[in-house]
Protein backbone atom coordinates (compact mmCIF):
# COMPACT_ATOMS: atom_id res chain seq x y z
CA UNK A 1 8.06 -2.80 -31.13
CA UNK A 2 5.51 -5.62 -32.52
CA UNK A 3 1.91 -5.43 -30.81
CA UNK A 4 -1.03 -6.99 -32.00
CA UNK A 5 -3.89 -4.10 -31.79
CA UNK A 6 -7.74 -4.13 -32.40
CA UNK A 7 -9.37 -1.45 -34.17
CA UNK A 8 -13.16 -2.98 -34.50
CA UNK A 9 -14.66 -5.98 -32.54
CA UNK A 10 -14.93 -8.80 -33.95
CA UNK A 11 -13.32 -12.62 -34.76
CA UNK A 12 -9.89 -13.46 -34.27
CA UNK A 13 -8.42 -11.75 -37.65
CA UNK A 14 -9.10 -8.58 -36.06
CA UNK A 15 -5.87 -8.80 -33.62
CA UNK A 16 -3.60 -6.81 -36.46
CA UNK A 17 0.29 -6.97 -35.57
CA UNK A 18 1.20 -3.36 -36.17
CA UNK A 19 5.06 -1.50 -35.35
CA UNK A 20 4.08 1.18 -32.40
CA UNK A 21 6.78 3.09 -30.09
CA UNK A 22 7.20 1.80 -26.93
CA UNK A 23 5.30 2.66 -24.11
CA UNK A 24 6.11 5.26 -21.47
CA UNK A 25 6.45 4.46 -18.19
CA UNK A 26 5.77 6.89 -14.85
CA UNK A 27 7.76 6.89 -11.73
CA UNK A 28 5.80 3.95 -9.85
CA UNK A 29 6.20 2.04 -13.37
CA UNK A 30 8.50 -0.80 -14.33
CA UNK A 31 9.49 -1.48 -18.45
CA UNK A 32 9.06 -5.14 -18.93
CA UNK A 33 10.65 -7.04 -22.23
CA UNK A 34 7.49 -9.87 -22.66
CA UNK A 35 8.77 -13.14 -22.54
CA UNK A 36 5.20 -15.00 -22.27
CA UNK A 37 1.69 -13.70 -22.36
CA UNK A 38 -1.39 -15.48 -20.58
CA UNK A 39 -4.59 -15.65 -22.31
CA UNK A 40 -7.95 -15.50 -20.83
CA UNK A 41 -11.35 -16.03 -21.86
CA UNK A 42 -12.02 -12.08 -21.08
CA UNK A 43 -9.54 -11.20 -23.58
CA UNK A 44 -11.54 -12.70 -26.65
CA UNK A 45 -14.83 -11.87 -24.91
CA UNK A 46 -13.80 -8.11 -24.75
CA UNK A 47 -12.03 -8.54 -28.15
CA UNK A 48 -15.52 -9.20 -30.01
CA UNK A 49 -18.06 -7.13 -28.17
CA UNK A 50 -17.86 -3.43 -28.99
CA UNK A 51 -19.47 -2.46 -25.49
CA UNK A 52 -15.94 -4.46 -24.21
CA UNK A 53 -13.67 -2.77 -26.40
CA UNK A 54 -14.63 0.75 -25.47
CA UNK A 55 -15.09 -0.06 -21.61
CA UNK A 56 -11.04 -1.39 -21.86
CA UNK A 57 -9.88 1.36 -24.56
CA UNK A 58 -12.05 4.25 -22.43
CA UNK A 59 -14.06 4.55 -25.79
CA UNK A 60 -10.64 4.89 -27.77
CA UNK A 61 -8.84 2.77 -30.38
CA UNK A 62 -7.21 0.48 -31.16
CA UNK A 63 -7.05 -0.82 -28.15
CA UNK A 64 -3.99 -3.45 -26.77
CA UNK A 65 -5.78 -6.46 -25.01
CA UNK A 66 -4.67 -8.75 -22.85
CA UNK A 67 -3.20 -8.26 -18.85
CA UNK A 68 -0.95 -11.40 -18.11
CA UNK A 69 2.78 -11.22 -18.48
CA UNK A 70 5.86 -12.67 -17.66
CA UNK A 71 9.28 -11.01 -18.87
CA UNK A 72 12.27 -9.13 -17.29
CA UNK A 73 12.54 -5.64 -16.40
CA UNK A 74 14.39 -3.36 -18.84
CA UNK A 75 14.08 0.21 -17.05
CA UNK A 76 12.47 1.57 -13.74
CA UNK A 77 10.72 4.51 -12.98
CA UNK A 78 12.18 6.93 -10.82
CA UNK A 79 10.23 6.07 -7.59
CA UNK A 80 10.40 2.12 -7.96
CA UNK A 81 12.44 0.42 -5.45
CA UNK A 82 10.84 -3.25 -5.06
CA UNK A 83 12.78 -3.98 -8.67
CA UNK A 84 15.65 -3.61 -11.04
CA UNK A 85 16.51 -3.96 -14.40
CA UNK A 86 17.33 -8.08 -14.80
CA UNK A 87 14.27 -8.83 -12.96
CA UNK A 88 12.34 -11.72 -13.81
CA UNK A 89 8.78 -10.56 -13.07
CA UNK A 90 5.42 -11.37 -14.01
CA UNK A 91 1.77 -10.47 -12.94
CA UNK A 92 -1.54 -9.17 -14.17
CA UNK A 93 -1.46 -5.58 -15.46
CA UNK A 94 -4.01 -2.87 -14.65
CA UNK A 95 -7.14 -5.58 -14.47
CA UNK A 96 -9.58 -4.17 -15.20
CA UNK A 97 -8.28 -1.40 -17.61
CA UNK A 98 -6.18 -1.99 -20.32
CA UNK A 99 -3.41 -4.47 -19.38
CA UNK A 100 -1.51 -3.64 -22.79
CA UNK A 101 -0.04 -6.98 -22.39
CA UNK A 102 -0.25 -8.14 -26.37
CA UNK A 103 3.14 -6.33 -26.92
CA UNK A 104 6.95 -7.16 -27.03
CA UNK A 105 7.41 -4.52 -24.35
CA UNK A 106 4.95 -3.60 -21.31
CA UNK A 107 4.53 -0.30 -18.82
CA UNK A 108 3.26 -2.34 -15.21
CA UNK A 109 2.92 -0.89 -12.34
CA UNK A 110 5.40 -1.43 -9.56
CA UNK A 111 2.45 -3.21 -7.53
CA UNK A 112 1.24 -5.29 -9.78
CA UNK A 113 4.00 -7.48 -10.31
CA UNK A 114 6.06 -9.85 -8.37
CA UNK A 115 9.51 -11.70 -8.92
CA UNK A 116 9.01 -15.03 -10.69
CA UNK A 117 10.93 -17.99 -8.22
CA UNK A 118 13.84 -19.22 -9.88
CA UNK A 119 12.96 -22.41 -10.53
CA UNK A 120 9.44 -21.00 -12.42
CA UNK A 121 9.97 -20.62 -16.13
CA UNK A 122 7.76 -17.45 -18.04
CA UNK A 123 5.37 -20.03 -19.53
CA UNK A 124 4.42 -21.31 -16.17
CA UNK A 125 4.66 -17.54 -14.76
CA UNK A 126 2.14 -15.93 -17.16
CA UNK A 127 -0.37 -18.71 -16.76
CA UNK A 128 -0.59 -18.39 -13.14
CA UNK A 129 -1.68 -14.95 -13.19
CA UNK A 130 -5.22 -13.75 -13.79
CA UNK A 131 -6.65 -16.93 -13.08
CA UNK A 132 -4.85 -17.99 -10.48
CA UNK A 133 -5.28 -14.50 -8.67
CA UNK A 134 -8.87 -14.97 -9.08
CA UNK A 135 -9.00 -18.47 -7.21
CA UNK A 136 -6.54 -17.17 -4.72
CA UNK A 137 -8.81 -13.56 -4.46
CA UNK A 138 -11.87 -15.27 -4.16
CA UNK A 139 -10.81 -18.43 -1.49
CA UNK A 140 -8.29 -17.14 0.57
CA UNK A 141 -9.72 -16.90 3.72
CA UNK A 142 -12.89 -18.27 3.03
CA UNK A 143 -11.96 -22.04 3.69
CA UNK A 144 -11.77 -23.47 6.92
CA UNK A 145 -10.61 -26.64 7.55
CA UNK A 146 -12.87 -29.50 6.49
CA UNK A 147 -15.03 -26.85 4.94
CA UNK A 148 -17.02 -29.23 1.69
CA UNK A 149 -16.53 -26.94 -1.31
CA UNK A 150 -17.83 -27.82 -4.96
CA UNK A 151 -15.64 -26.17 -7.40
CA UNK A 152 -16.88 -25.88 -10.99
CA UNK A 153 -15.12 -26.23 -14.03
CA UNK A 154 -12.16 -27.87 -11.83
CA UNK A 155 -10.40 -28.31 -15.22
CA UNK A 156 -10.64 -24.79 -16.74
CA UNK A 157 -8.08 -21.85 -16.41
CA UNK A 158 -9.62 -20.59 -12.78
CA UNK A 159 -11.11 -24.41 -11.81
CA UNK A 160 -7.67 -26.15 -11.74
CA UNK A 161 -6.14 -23.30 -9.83
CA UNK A 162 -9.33 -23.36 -7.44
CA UNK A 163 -9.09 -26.86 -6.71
CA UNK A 164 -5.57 -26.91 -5.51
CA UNK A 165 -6.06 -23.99 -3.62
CA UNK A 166 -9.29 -25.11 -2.05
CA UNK A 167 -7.64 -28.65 -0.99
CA UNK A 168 -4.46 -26.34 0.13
CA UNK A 169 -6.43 -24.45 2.64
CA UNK A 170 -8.12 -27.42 3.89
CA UNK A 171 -11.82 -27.94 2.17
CA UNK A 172 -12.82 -31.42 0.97
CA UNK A 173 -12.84 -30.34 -2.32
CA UNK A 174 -15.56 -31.62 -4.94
CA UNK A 175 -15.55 -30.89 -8.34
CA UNK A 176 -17.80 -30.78 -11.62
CA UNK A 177 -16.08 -31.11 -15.32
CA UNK A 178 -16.54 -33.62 -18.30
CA UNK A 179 -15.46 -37.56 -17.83
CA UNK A 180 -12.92 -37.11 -19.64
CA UNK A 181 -11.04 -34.83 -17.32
CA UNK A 182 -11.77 -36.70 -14.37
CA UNK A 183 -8.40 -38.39 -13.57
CA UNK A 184 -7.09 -34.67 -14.28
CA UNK A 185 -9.40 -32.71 -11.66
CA UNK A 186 -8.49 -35.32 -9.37
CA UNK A 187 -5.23 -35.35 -10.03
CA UNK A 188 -5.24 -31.43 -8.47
CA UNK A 189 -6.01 -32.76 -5.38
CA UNK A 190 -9.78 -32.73 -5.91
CA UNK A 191 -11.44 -35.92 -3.00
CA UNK A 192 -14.93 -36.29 -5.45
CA UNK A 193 -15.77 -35.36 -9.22
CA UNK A 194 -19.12 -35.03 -10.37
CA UNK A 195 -19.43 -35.67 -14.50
CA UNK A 196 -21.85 -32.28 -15.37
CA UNK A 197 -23.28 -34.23 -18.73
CA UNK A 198 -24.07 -37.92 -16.45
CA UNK A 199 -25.21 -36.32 -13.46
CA UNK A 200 -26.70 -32.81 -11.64
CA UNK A 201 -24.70 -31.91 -9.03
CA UNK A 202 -27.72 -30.65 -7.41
CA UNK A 203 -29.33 -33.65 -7.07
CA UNK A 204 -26.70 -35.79 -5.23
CA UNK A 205 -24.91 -32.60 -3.36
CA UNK A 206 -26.23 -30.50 -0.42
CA UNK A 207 -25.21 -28.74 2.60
CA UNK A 208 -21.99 -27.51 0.97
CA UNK A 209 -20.29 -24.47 2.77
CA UNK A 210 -18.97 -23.14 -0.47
CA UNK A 211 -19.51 -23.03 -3.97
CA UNK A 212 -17.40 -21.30 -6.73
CA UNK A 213 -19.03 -20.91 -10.06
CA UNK A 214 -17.23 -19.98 -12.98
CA UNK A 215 -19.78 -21.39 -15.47
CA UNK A 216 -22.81 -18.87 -15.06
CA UNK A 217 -26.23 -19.19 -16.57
CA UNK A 218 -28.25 -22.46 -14.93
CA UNK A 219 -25.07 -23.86 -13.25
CA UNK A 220 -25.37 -20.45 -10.87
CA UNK A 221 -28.78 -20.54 -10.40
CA UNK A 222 -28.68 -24.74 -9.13
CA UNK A 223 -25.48 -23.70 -6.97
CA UNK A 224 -28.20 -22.09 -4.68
CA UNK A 225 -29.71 -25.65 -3.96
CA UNK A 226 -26.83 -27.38 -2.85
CA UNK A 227 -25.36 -24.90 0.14
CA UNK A 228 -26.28 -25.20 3.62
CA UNK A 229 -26.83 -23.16 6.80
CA UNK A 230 -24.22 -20.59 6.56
CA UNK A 231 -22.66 -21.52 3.08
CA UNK A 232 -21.36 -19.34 1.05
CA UNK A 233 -22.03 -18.94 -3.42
CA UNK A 234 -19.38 -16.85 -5.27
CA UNK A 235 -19.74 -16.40 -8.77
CA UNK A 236 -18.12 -14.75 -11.83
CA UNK A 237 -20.61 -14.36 -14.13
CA UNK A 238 -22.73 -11.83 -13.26
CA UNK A 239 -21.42 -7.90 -12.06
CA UNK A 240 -23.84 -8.47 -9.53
CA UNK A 241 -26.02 -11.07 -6.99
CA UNK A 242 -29.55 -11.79 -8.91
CA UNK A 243 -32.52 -10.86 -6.79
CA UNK A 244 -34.14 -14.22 -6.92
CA UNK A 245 -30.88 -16.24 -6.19
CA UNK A 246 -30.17 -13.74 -3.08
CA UNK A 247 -34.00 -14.51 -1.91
CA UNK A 248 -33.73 -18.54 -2.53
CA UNK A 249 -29.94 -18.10 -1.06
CA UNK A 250 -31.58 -16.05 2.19
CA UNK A 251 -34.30 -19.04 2.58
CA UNK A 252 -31.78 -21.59 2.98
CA UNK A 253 -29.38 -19.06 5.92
CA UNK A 254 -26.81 -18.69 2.88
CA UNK A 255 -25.36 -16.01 0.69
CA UNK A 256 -24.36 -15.16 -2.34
CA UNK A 257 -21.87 -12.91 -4.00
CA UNK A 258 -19.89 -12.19 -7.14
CA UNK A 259 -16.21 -11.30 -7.58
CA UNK A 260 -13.65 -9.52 -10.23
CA UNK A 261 -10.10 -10.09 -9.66
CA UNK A 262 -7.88 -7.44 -9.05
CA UNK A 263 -4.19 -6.21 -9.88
CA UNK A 264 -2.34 -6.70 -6.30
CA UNK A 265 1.51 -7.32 -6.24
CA UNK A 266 0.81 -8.45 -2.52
CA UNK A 267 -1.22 -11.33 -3.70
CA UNK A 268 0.92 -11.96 -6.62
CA UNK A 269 3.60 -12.48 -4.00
CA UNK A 270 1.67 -15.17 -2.62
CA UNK A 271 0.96 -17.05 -5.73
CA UNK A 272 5.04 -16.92 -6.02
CA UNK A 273 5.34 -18.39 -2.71
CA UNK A 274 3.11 -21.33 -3.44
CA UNK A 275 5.09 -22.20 -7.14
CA UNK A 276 8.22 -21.41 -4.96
CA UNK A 277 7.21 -24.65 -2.87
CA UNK A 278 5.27 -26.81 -5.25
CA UNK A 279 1.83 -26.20 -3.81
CA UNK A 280 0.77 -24.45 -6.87
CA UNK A 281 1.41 -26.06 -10.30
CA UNK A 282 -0.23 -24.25 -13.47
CA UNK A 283 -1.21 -26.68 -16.27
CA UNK A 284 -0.45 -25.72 -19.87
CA UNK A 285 -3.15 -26.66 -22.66
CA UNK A 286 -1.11 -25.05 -25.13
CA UNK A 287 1.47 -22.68 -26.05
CA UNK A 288 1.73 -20.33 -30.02
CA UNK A 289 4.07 -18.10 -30.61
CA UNK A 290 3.68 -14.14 -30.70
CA UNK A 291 2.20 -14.56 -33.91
CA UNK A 292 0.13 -17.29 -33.57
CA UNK A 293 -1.99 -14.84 -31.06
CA UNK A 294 -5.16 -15.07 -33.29
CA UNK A 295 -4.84 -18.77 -34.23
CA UNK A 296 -4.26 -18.58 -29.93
CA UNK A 297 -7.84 -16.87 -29.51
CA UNK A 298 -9.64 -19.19 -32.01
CA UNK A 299 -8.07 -22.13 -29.74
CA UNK A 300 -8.91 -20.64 -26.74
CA UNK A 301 -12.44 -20.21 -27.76
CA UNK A 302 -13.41 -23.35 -28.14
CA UNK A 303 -13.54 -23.80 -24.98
CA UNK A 304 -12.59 -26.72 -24.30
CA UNK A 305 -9.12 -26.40 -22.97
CA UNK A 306 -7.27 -27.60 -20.13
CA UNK A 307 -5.82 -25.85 -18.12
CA UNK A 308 -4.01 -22.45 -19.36
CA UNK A 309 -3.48 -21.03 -23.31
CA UNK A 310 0.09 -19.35 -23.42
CA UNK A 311 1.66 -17.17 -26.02
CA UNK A 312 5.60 -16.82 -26.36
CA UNK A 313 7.70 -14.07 -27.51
């Protein structure tokens, strides 16, 4: 089978589409043909640090980035008994090991995947994976009703996902991207946008009950100045809480922690549910075929997209 492989970290031109045999799967495993492949910013991240590499490829290479599929089953393990070979499934793969996922054919666990609705096509299905499990991971059951939560990035991969979700479970959703995208953010369902290069959300926001930050750097460290008594600061982009923002978060009665997305057919199921019913709709930036996957990661890297980068097989 085609895979695109990485032997040294680096730039895009060192994904190298190479013939390999395809994988083996276990009992608990399912065989998936890849129809469509979501990309994320992790996977180039990974791709050009060597510390990255070798924490996904447990210090072995090449490695096989990448996590979110869509496809159809082809074979089952012996114990498997949620699917069968016709299946249209898709999900994120063994997050955070490695997902394997830049490949014609996949091994995925059992419980990691979940039936794609029949209406859902396999470019919509592999964009609503990693990044949509991350928004759903992070909010469900934080957001009471008429809860104010500022959403960053509402445009971006996990942002657009966030702010539907957010408004979903009942927040008054505000949201922080370029002018540009405003009509888009609030098109999601967002109630207030906040231009980031016209205007510090710190300065006109406060007593929010929860902020999501998927920007990092200063943008996490002014998040702390906007929650009030009993709000709540998740971030991505740190493996864990900063001292300092924990002590300026504690002076104000709030807290802050950060969060990695996980493989879970369960919640996978849920994302189904809300495409199923239109109360989750994934935006496409762009879409390159299998192998386009490095002129994909150069795109991608810009980082400017909106919405979700999608590669077809």
């Amino acid at each position: 089978m085609r895979a695109f492989l990485v032997h040294n970290a680096g730039g895009p031109e060192v994904l190298r589409e190479e013939i390999i045999d395809l994988p083996v799967i276990g009992d608990n495993d399912v065989l998936v043909e890849t129809k469509a492949i979501g990309l994320n910013p992790a996977d180039y991240k990974i791709r050009s640090e060597a510390e990255g590499l070798a924490m996904v490829g447990g210090g072995e290479t090449p490695v096989i980035l990448g996590w979110d599929i869509a496809g159809v089953v082809v074979d089952c393990g012996a114990n498997v008994s949620h699917f069968q070979k016709g299946d249209r499934v898709f999900g994120m793969v063994n997050f955070p090991g490695q997902g394997k996922a830049y490949a014609e054919y996949v091994s995925a666990p059992e419980g990691h995947l979940a039936k794609i609705p029949a209406k859902v096509n396999f470019v919509d299905a592999a964009a609503t994976t990693l990044a949509a499990l991350t928004a759903y991971q992070v909010l469900n059951g934080k957001i009471k009703e008429n809860d104010k939560v500022l959403i960053h990035a509402g445009s971006g991969g996990v942002g657009h996902f966030a702010v539907q979700m957010a408004k979903q479970f009942g927040g008054h959703v505000i949201s922080t991207s370029s002018g540009k995208n405003r009509d888009f953010v609030m098109s999601l369902g967002a109630d207030e946008h906040i231009d980031y290069r016209e205007q510090k959300f710190d300065d006109v926001l406060d007593d929010m009950d929860f902020v999501f930050d998927t920007v990092g750097g200063q943008t996490m460290e002014d998040s702390v100045n906007v929650l009030g008594q009993g709000g709540h600061l998740v971030t991505l982009l740190a493996f864990e809480a900063p001292k300092e923002l924990v002590a300026n978060a504690d002076k104000r009665g709030a807290t802050v922690s950060t969060a990695l997305v996980q493989s879970s057919g369960a919640d996978m199921e849920a994302l189904a549910d809300m495409l199923r019913d239109g109360t989750l709709k994934p935006t496409i930036a762009a879409t390159f075929d299998f192998e386009e996957l490095p002129t994909a990661h150069a795109e991608l890297e810009k980082g400017r997209t909106v919405g979700k980068v999608v590669v077809t097989l």
